[in-house]
N, C-alpha and C. Protein backbone atom coordinates (compact mmCIF):
# COMPACT_ATOMS: atom_id res chain seq x y z
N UNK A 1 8.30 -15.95 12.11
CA UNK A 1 9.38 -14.99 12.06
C UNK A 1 9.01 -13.89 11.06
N UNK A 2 9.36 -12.66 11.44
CA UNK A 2 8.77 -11.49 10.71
C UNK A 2 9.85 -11.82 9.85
N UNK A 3 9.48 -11.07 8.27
CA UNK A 3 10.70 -11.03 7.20
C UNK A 3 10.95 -9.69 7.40
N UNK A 4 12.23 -8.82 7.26
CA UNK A 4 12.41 -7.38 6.83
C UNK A 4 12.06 -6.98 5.51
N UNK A 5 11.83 -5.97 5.74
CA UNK A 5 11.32 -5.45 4.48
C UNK A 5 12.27 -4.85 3.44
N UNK A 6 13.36 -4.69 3.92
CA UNK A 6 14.67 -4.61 3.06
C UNK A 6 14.96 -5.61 2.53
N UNK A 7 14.77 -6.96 3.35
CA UNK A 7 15.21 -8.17 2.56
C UNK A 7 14.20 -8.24 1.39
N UNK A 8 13.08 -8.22 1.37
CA UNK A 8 11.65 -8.20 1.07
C UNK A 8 12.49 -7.08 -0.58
N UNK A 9 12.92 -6.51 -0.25
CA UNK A 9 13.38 -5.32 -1.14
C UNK A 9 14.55 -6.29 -1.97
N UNK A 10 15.12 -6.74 -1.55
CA UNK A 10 16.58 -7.27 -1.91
C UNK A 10 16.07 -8.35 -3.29
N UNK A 11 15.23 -9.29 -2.91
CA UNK A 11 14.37 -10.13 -3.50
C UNK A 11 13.99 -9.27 -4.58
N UNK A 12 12.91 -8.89 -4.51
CA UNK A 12 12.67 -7.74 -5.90
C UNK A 12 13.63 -6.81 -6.92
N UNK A 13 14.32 -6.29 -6.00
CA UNK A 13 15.02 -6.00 -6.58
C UNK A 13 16.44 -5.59 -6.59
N UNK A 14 17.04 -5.13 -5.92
CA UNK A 14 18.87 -5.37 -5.63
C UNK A 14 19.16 -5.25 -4.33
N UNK A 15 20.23 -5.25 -3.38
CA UNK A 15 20.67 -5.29 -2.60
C UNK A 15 21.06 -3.59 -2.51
N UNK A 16 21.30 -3.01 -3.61
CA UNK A 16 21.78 -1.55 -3.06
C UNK A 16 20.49 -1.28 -2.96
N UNK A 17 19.68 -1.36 -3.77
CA UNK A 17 18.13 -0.85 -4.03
C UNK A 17 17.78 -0.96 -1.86
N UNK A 18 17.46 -2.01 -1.55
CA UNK A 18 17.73 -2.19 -0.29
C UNK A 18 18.38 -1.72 0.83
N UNK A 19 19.52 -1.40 0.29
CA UNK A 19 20.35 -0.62 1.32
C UNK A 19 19.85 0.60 1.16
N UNK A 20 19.26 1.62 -0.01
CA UNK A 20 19.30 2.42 0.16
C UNK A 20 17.97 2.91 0.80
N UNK A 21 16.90 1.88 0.98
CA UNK A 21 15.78 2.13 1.45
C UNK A 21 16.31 2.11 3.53
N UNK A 22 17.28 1.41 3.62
CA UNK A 22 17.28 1.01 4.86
C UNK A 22 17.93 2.76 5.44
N UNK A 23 18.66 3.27 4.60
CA UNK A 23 18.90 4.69 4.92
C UNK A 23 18.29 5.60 4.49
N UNK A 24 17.23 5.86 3.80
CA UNK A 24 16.61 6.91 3.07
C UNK A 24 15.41 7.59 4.59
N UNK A 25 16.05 8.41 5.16
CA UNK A 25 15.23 9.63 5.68
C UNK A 25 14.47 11.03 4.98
N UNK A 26 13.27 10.59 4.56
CA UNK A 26 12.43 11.85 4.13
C UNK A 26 13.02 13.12 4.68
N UNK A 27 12.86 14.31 3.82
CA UNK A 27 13.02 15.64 4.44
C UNK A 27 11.39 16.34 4.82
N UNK A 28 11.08 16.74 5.56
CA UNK A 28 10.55 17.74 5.22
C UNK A 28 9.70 17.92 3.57
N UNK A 29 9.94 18.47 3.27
CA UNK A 29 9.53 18.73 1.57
C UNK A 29 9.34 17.33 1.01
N UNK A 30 9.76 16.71 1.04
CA UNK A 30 9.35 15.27 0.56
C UNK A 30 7.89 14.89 1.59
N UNK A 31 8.23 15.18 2.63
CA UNK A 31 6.95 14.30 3.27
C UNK A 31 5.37 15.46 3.06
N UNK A 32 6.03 16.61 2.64
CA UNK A 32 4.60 17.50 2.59
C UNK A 32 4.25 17.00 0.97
N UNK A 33 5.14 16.57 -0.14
CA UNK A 33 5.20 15.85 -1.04
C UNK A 33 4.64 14.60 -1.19
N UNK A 34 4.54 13.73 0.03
CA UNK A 34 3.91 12.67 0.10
C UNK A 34 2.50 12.57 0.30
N UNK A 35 2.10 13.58 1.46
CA UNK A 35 0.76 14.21 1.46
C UNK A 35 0.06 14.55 0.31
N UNK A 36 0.83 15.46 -0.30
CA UNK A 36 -0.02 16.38 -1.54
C UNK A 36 -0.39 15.40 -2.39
N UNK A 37 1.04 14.63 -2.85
CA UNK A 37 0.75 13.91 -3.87
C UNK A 37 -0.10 12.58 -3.66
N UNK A 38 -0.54 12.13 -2.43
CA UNK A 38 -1.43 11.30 -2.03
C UNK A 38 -3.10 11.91 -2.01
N UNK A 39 -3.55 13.02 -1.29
CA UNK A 39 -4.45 14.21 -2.21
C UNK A 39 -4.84 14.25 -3.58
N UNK A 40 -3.77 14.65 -4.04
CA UNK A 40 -4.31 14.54 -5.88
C UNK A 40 -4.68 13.26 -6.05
N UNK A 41 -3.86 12.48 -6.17
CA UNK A 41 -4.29 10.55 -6.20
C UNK A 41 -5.93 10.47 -5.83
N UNK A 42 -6.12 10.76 -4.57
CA UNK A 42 -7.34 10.56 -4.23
C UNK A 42 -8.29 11.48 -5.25
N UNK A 43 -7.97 12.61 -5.40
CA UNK A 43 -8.98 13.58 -6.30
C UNK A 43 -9.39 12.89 -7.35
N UNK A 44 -8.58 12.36 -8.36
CA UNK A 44 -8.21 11.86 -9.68
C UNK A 44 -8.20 9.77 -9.56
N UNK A 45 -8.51 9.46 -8.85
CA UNK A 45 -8.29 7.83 -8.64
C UNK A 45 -10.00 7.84 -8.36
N UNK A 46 -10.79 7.03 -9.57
CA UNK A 46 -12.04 6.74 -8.84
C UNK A 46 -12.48 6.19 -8.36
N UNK A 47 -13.15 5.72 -7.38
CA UNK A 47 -13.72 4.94 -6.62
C UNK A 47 -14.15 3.67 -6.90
N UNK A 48 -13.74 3.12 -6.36
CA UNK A 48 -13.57 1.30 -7.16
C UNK A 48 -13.49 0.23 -6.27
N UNK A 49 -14.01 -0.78 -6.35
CA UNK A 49 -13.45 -1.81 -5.11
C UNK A 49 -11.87 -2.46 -5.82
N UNK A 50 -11.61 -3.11 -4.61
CA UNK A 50 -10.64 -3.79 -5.03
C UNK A 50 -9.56 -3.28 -5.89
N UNK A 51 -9.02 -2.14 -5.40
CA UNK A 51 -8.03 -1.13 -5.92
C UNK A 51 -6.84 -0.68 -5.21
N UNK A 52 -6.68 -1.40 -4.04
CA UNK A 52 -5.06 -1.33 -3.91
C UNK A 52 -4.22 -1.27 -3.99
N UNK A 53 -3.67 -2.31 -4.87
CA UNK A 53 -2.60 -2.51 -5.93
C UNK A 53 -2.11 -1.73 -6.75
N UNK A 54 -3.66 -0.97 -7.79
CA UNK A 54 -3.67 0.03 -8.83
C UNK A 54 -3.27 1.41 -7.94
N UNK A 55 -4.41 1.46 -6.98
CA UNK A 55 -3.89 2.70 -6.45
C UNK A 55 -2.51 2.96 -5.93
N UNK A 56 -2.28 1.81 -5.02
CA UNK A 56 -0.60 1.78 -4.52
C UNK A 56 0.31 1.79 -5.44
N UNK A 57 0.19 1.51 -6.87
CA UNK A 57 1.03 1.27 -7.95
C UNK A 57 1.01 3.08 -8.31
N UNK A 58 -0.35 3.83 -8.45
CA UNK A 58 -0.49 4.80 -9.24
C UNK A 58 0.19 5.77 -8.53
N UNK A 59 0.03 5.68 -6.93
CA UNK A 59 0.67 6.61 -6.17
C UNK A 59 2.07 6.66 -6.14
N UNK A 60 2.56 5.23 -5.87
CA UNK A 60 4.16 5.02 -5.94
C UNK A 60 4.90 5.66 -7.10
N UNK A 61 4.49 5.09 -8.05
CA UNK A 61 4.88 6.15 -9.72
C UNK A 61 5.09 7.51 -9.65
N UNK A 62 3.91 8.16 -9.08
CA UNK A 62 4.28 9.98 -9.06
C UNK A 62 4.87 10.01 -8.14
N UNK A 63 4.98 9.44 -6.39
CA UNK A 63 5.92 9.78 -5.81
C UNK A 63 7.53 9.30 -6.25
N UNK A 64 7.53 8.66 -7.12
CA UNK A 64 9.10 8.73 -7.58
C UNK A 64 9.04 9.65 -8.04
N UNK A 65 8.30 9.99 -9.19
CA UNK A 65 8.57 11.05 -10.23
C UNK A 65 8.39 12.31 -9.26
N UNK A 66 7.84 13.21 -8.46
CA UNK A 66 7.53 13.64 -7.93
C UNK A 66 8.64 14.03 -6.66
N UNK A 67 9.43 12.81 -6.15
CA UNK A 67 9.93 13.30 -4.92
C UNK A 67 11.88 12.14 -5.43
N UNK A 68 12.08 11.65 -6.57
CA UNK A 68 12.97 11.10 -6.86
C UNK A 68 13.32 10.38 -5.52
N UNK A 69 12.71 10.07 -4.65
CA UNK A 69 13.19 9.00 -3.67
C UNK A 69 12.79 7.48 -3.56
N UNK A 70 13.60 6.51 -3.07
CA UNK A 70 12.98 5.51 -2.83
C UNK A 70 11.82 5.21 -2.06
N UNK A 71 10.55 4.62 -3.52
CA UNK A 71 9.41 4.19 -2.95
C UNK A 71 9.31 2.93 -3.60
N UNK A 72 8.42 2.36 -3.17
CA UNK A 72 8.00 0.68 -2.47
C UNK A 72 6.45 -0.01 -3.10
N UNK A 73 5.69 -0.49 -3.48
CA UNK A 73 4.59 -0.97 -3.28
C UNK A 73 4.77 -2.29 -2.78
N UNK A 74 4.19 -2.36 -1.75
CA UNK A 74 4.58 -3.75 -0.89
C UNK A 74 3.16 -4.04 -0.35
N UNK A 75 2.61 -5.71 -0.81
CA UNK A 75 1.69 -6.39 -0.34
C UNK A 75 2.27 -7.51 0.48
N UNK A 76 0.78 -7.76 1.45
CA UNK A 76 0.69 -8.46 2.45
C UNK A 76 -0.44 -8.45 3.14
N UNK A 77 -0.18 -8.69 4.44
CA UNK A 77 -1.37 -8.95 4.93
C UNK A 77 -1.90 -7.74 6.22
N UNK A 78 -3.42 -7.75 5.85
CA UNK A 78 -3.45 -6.28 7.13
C UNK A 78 -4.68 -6.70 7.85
N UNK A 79 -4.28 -6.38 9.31
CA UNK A 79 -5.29 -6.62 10.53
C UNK A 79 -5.37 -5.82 11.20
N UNK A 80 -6.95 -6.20 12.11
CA UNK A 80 -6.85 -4.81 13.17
C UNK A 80 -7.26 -5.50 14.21
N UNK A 81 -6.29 -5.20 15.18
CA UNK A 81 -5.58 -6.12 16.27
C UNK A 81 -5.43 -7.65 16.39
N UNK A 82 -6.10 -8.59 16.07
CA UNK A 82 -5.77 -9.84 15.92
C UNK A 82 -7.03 -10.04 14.83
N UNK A 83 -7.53 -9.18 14.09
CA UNK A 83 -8.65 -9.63 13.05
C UNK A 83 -7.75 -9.73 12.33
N UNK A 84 -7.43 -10.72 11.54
CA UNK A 84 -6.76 -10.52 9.61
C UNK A 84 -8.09 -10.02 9.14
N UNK A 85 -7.49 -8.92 8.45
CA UNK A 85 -8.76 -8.52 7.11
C UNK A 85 -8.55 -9.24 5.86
N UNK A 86 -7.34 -8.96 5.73
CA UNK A 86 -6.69 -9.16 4.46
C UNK A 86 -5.31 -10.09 4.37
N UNK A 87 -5.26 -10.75 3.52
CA UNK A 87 -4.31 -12.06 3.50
C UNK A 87 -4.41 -12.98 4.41
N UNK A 88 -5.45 -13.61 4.47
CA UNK A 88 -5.03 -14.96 5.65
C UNK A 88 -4.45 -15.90 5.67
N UNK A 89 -4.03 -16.55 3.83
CA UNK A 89 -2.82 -17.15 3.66
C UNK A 89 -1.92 -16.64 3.13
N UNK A 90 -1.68 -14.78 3.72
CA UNK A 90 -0.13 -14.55 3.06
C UNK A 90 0.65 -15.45 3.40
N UNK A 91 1.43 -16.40 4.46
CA UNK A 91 2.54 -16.63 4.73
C UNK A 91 2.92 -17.76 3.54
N UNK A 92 1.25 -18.22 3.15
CA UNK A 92 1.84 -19.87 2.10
C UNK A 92 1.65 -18.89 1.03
N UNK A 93 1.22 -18.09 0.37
CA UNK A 93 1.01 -17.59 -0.63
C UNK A 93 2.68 -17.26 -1.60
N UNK A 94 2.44 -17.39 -3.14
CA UNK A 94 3.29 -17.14 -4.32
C UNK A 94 2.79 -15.99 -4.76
N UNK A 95 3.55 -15.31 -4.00
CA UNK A 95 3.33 -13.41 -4.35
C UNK A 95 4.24 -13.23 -5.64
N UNK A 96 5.18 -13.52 -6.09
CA UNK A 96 5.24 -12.80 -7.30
C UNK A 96 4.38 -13.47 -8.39
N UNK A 97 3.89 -14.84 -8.06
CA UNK A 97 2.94 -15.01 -9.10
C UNK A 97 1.33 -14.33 -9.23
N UNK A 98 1.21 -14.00 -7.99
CA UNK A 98 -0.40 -13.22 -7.71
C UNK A 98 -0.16 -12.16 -8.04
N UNK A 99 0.48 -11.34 -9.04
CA UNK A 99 0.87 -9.81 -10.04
C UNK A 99 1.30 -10.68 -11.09
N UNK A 100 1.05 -11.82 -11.72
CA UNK A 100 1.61 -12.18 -13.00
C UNK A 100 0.34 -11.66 -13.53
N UNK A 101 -0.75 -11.89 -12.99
CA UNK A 101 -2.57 -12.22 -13.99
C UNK A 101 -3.36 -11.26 -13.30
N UNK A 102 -4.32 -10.77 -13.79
CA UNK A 102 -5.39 -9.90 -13.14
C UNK A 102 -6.37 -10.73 -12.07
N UNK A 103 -6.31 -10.38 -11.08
CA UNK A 103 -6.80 -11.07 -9.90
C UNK A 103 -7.81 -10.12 -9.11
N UNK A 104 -8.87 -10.00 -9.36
CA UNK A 104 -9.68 -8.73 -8.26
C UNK A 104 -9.88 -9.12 -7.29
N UNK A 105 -10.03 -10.45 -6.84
CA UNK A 105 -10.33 -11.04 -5.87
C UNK A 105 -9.57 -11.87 -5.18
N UNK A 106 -8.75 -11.14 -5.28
CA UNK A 106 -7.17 -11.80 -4.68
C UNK A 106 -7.14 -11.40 -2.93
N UNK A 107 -6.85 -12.18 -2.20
CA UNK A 107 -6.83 -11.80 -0.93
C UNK A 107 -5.49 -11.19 -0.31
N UNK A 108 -5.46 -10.03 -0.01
CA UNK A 108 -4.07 -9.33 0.38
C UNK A 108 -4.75 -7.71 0.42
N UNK A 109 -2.94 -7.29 0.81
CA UNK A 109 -3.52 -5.93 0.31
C UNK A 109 -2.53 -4.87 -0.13
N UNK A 110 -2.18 -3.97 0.02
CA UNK A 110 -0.94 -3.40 -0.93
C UNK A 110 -1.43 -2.25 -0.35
N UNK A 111 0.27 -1.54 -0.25
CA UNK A 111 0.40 -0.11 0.12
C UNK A 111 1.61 0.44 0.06
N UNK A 112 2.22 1.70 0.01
CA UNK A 112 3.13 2.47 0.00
C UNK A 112 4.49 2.46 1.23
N UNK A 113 5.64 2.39 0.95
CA UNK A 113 6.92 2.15 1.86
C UNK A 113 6.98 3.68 1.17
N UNK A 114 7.28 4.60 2.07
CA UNK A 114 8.30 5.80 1.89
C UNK A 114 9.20 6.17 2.99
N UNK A 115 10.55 5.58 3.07
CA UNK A 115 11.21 5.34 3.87
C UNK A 115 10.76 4.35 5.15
N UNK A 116 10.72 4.74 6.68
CA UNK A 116 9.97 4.11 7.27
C UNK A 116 8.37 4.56 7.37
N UNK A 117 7.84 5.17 6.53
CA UNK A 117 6.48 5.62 6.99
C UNK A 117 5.48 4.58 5.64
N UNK A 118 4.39 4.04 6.40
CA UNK A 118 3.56 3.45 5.80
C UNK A 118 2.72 3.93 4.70
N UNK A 119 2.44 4.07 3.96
CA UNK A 119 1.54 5.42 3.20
C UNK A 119 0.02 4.41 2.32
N UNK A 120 -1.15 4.53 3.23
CA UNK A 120 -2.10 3.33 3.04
C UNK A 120 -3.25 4.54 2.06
N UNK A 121 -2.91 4.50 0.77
CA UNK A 121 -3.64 5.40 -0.21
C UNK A 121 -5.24 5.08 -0.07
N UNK A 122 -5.10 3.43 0.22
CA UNK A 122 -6.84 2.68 -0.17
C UNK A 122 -7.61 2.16 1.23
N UNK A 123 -6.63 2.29 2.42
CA UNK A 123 -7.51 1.67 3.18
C UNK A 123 -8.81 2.42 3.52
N UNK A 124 -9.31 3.81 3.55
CA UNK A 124 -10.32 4.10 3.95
C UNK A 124 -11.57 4.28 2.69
N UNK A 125 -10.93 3.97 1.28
CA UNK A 125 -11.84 3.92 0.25
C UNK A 125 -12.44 2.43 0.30
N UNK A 126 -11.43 1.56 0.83
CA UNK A 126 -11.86 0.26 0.87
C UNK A 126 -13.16 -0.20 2.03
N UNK A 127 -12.56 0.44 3.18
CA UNK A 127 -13.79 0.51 4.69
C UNK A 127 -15.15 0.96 4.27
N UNK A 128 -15.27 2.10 3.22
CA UNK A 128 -16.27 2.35 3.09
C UNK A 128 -17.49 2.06 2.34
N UNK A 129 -17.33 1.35 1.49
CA UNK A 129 -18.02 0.62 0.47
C UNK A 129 -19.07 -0.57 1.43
N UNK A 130 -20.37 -0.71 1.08
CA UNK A 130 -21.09 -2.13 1.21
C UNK A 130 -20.36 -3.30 1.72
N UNK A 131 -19.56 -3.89 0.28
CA UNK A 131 -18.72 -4.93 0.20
C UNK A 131 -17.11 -5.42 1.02
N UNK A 132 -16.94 -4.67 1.91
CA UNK A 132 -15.91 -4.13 2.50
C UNK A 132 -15.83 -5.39 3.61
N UNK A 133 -15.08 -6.29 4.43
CA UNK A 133 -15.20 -6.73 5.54
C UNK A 133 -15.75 -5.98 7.04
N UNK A 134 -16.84 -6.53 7.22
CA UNK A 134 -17.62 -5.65 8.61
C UNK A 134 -16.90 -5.57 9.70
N UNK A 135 -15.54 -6.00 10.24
CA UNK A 135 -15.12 -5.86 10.78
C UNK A 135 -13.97 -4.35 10.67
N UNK A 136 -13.42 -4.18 9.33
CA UNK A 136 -13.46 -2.96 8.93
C UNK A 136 -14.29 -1.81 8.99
N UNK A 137 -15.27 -2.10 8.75
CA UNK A 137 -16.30 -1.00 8.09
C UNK A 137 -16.63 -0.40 9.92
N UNK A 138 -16.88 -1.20 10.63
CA UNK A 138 -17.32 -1.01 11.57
C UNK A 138 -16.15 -0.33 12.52
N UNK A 139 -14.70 -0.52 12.32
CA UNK A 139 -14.12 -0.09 13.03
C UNK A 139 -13.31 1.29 12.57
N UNK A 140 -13.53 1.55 11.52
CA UNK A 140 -13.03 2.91 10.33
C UNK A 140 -14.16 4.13 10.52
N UNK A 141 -15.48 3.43 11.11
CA UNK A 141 -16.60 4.63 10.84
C UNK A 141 -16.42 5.18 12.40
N UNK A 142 -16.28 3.94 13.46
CA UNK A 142 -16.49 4.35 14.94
C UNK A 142 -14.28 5.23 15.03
N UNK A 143 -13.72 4.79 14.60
CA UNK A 143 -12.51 5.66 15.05
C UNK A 143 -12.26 6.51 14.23
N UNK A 144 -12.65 6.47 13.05
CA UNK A 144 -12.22 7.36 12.01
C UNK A 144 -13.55 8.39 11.58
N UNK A 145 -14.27 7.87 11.71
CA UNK A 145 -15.64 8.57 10.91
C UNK A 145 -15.27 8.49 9.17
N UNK A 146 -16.59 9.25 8.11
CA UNK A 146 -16.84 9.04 6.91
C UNK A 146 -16.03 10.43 6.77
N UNK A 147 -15.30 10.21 5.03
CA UNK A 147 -14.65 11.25 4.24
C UNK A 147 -12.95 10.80 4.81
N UNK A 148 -12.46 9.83 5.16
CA UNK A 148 -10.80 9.83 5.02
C UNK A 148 -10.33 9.76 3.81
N UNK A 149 -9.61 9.64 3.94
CA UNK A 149 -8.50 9.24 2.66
C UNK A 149 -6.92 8.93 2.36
N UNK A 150 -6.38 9.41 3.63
CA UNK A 150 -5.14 8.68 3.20
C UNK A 150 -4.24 7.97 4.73
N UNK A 151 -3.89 7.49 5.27
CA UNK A 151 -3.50 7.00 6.24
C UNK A 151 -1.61 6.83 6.36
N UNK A 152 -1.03 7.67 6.78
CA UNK A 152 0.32 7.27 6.88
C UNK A 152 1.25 7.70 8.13
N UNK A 153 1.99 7.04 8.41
CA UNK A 153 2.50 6.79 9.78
C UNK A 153 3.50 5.47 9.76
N UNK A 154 4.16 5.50 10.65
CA UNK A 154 5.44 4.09 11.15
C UNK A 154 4.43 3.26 11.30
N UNK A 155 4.82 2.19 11.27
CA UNK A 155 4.46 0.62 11.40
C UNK A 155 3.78 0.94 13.31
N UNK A 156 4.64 1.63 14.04
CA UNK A 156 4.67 1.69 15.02
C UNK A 156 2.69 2.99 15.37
N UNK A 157 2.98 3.67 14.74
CA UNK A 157 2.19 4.97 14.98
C UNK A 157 0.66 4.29 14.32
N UNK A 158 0.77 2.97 13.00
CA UNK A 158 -0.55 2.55 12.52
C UNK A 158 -0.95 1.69 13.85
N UNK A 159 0.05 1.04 14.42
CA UNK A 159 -0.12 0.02 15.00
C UNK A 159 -0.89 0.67 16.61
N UNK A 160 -0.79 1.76 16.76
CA UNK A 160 -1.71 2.28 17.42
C UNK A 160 -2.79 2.83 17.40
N UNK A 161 -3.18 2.68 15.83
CA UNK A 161 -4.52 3.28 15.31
C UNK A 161 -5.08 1.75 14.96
N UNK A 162 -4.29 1.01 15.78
CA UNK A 162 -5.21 -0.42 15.49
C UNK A 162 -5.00 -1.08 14.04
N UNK A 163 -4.49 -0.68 13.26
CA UNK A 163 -3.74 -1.18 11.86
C UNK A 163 -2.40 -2.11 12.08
N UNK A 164 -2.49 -3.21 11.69
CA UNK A 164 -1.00 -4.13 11.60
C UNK A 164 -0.96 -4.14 10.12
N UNK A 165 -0.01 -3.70 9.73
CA UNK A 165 0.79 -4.50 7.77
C UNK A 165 1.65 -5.16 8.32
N UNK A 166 1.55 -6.60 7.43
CA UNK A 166 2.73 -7.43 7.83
C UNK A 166 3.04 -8.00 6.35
N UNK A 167 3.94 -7.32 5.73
CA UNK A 167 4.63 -7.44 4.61
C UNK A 167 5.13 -8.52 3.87
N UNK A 168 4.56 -8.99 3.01
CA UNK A 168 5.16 -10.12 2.04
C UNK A 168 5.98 -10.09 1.09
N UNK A 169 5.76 -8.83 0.05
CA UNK A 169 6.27 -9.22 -0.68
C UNK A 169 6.01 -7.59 -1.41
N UNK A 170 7.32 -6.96 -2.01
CA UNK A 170 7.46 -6.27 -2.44
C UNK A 170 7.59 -6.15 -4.04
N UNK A 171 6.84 -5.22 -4.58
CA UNK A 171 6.21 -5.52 -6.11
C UNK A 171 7.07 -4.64 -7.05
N UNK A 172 7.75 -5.72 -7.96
CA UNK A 172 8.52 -5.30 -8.94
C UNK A 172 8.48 -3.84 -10.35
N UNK A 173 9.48 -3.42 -10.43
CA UNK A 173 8.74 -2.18 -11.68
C UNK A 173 7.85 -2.63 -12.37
N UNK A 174 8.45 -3.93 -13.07
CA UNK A 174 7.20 -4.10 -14.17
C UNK A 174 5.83 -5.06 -13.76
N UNK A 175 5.57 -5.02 -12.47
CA UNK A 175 4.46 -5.42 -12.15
C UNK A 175 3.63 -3.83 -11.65
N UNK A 176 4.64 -3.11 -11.11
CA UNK A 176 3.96 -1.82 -10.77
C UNK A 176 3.25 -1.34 -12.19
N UNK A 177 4.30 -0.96 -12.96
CA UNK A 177 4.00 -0.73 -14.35
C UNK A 177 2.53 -0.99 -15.14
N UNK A 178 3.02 -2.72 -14.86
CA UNK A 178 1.36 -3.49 -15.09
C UNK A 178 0.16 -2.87 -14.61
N UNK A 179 0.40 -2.89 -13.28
CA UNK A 179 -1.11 -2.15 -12.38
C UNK A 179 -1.04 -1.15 -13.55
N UNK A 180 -0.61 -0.02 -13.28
CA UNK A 180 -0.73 1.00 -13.60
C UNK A 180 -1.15 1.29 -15.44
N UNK A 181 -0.59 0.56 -16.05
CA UNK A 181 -1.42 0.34 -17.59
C UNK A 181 -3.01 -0.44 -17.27
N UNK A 182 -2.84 -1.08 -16.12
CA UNK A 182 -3.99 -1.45 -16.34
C UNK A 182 -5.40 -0.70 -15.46
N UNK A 183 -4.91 0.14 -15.00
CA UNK A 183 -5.88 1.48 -14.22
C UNK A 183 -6.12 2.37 -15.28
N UNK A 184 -5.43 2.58 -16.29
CA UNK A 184 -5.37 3.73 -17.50
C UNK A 184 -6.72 3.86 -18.05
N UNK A 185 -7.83 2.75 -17.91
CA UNK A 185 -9.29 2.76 -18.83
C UNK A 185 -10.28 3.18 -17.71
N UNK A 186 -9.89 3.21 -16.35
CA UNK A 186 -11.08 4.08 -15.42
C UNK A 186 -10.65 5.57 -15.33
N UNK A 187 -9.44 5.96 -16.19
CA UNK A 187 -9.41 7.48 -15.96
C UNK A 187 -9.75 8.11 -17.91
N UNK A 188 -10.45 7.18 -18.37
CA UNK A 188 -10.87 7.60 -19.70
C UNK A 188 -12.02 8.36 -19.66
């Protein structure tokens, strides 16, 4: 059974918090806002494995500050079409304990809720690297080609670019927070 991602929201953090994601329609200006400010991220975020989290944490931060709307960092699990890449035991997994401790090698993956649109800051920094799952790498270079960078669209619109997120677990301020103090020494 799929979980909602509002409920997913409710859990973390309140029930209005939730409600208000379940109504929050981007304008315009917010979503050319989501772009830009996903752009700079990439300019200024360096290249790193295993940076999802940080990045999804670093992006989420300025798009609050940036667009004062409800945003999300929400991990789980991501496939392309029946490959899992990432999380193969989300469903048994203790997600708020896998953001208690520094984990690089944590299996999952993390990305951006801005309203209903997906906003995937790391998946094409992640495809491209050596170390990357070949089933990725191989399917990011043949549909996408080299130089992406940011991927966003409905659940519905990834899911035709061959991307599934299937959402676990939505990551608290002060775990966002965490990432994000703890990205602060690769931009020294």
């Amino acid at each position: 059974m799929e979980v909602e991602l509002s409920d997913l929201i409710a859990l973390s953090h309140t029930a209005a918090a939730a409600e208000t994601y379940r109504t929050f329609v981007p304008t315009d200006a917010q979503l050319r806002v989501l772009a830009d400010t996903g752009r700079d991220v990439l300019l200024h975020f360096p290249v790193m494995p295993a940076a999802c989290a940080m990045m999804s944490a670093f992006y989420a931060a300025r798009l609050q500050t940036n667009t004062h709307a409800p945003v999300y960092v929400v991990a789980g699990a991501l496939s392309i079409g029946t490959t899992c890449l990432f999380g193969k035991d989300a469903d048994a997994r203790d997600w708020r304990s896998a953001f208690s401790e520094s984990n690089p090698s944590w299996d999952g993956h993390c990305w951006v809720m801005f309203g209903n649109l997906i906003a995937d800051i790391s998946i094409f920094r992640t495809a491209y690297p050596q170390y990357t799952p070949p089933p990725l790498a191989r399917y990011v270079a043949e549909r996408f080609g080299r130089g992406r960078g940011l991927l966003i669209g409905t659940a519905a619109e990834t899911g035709k670019l061959g991307f599934h997120y299937k959402p676990q677990y939505v990551l608290t301020e002060g775990q966002i927070t965490a990432l994000i103090s703890g990205a602060r020494p690769f931009f020294l």
